[in-house]
Protein backbone atom coordinates (compact mmCIF):
# COMPACT_ATOMS: atom_id res chain seq x y z
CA UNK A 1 15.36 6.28 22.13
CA UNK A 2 13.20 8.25 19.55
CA UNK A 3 10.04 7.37 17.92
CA UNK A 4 11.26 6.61 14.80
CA UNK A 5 14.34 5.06 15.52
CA UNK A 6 12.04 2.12 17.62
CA UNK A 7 10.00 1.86 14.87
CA UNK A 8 12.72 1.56 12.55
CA UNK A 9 14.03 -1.11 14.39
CA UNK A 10 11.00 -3.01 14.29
CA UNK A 11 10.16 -3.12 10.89
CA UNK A 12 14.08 -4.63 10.55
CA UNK A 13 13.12 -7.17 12.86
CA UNK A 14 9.80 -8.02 10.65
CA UNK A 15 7.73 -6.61 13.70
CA UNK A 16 4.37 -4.83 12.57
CA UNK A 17 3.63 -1.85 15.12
CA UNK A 18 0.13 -0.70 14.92
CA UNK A 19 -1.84 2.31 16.66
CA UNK A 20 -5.04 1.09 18.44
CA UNK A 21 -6.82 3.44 20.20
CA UNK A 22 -3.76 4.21 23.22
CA UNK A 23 -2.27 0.71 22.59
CA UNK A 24 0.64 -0.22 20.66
CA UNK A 25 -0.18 -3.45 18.90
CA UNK A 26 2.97 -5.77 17.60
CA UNK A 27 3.47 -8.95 15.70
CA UNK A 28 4.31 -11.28 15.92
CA UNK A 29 5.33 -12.04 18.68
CA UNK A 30 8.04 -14.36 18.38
CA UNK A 31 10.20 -12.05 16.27
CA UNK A 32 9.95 -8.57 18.98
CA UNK A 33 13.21 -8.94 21.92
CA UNK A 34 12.38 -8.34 25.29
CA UNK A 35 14.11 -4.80 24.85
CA UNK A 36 12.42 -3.60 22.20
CA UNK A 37 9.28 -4.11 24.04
CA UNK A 38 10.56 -2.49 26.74
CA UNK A 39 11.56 0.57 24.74
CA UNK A 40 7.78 1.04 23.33
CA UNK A 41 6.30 0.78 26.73
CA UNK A 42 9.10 3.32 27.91
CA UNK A 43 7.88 5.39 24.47
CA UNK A 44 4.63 4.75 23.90
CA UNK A 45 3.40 8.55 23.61
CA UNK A 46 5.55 9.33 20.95
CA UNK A 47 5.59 5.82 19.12
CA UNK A 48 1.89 6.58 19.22
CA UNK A 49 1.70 10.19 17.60
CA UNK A 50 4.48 8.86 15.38
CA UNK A 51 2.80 5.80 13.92
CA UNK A 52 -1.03 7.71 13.79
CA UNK A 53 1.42 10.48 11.58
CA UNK A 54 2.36 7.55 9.44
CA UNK A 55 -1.20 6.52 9.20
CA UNK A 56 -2.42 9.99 8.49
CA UNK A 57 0.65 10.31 5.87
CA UNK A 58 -0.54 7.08 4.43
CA UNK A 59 -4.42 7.68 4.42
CA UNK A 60 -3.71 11.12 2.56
CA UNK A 61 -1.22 9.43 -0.42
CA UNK A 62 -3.96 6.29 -1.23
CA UNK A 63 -6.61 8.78 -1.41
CA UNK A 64 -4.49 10.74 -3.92
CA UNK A 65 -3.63 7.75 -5.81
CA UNK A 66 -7.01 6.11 -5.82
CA UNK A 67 -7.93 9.75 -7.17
CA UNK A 68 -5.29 9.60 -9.96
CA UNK A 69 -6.22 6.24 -10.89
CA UNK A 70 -9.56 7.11 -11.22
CA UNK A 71 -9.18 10.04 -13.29
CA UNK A 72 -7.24 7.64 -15.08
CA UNK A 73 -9.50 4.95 -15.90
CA UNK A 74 -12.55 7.46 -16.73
CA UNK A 75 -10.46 9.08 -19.56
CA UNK A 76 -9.91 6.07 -21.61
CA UNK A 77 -6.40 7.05 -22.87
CA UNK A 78 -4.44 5.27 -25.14
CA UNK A 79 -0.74 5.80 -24.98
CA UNK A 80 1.34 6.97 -28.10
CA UNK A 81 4.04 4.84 -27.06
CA UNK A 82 4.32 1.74 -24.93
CA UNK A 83 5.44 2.12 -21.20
CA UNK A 84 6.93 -0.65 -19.31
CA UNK A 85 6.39 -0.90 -15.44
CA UNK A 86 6.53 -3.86 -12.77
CA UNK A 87 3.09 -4.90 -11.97
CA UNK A 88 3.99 -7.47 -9.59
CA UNK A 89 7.97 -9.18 -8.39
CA UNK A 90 9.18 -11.02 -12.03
CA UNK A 91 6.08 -9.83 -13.36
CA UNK A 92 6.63 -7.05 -15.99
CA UNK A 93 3.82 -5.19 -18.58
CA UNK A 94 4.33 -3.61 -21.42
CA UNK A 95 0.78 -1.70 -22.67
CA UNK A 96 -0.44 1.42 -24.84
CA UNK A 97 -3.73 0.58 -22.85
CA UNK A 98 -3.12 2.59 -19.39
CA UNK A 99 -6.77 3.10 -18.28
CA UNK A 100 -7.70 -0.30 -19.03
CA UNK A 101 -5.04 -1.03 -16.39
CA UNK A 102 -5.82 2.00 -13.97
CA UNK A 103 -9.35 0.37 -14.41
CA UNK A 104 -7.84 -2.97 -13.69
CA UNK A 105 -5.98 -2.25 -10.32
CA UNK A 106 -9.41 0.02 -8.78
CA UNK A 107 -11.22 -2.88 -9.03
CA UNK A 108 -8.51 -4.90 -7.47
CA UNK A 109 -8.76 -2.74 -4.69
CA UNK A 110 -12.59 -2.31 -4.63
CA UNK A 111 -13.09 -6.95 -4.56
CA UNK A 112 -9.49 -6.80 -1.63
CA UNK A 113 -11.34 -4.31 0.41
CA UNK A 114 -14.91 -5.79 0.06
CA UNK A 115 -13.40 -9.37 0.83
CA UNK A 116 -11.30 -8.31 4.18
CA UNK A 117 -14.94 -6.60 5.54
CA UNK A 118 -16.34 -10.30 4.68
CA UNK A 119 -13.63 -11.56 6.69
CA UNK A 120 -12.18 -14.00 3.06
CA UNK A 121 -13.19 -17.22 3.10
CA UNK A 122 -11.35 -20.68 3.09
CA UNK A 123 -7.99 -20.12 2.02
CA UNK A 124 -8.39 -16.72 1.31
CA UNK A 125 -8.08 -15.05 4.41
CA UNK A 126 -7.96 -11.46 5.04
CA UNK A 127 -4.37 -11.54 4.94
CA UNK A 128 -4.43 -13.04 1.44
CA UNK A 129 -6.71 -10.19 0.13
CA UNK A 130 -4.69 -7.27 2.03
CA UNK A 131 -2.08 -8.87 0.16
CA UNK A 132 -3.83 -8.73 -2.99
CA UNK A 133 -4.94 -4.79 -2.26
CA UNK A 134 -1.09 -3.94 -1.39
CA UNK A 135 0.10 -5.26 -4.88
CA UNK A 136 -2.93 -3.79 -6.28
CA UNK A 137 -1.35 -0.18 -5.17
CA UNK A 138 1.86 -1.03 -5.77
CA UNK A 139 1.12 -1.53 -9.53
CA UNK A 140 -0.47 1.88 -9.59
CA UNK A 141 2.52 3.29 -8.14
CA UNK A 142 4.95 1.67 -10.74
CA UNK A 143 2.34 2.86 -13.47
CA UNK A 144 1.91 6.07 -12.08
CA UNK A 145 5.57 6.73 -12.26
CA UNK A 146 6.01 5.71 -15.65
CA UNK A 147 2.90 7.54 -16.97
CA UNK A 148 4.09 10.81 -15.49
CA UNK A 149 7.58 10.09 -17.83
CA UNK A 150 4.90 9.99 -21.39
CA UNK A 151 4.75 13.34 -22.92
CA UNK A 152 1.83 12.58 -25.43
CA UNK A 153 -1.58 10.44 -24.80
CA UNK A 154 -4.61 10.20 -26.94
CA UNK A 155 -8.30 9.69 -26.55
CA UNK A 156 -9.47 6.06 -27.65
């Protein structure tokens, strides 16, 4: 079976796979068959270079985006004409005001990050922040998309 293919499989399962050091990590648990386990031990070079690839792939399109974003935010531009993107599921925005919200998500991502390194606290585990961070990007995304669709932007 091919790299991908068993990582595929395991992210239709539910089944995080994660790179650690020469280990394959995978959760939870509960969710990965016997087989497929079997399958990344069988695999595990090539699972490995595959998912440190994905990483790498990853790493290289945040920093991009966190670059956009802060280009973004430091021009203080004002949009001629509304856009409309999905900041979050059932939660739409309509704004002129795109660094505001450029701004907005960086900092998002900026408290996420700084609360996972503190380890969260009470309810708001680390798990709850890397879920804030990943809807923080995922708004820049959907805003990045739309903004590259606006042909004409002013200076506030």
């Amino acid at each position: 079976m091919e790299a991908n293919s068993i990582v595929e499989r395991a992210r239709d399962l539910g089944v995080t796979l994660t790179a650690d050091g020469d280990r394959i990590k995978y959760a939870p648990k509960s969710r990965t068959p016997p087989d497929l386990v079997e399958a990344l031990r069988s695999n595990k070079r090539d699972v490995l270079l595959y998912l440190n690839k994905d990483r790498e792939d990853e790493t290289r399109e945040t920093q991009k985006l966190l670059s956009w974003a802060a280009y973004l935010a430091e021009e203080n531009l004002i949009l001629s004409q509304p856009v409309t993107y999905v900041e979050a599921p059932l939660r739409t925005i309509t704004t002129y005001q795109i660094s505001w919200y450029a701004a907005h998500y960086l900092a998002a991502v900026t408290h996420a990050r700084s609360q996972q390194q503190n380890g969260g606290w009470g309810m708001f585990t680390t798990g709850w922040w890397q879920s804030r961070e990943n809807d923080a990007f995922n708004a820049l995304r959907n805003l990045r998309i739309v903004y590259e669709r606006v042909p004409v932007l002013e200076h506030s």
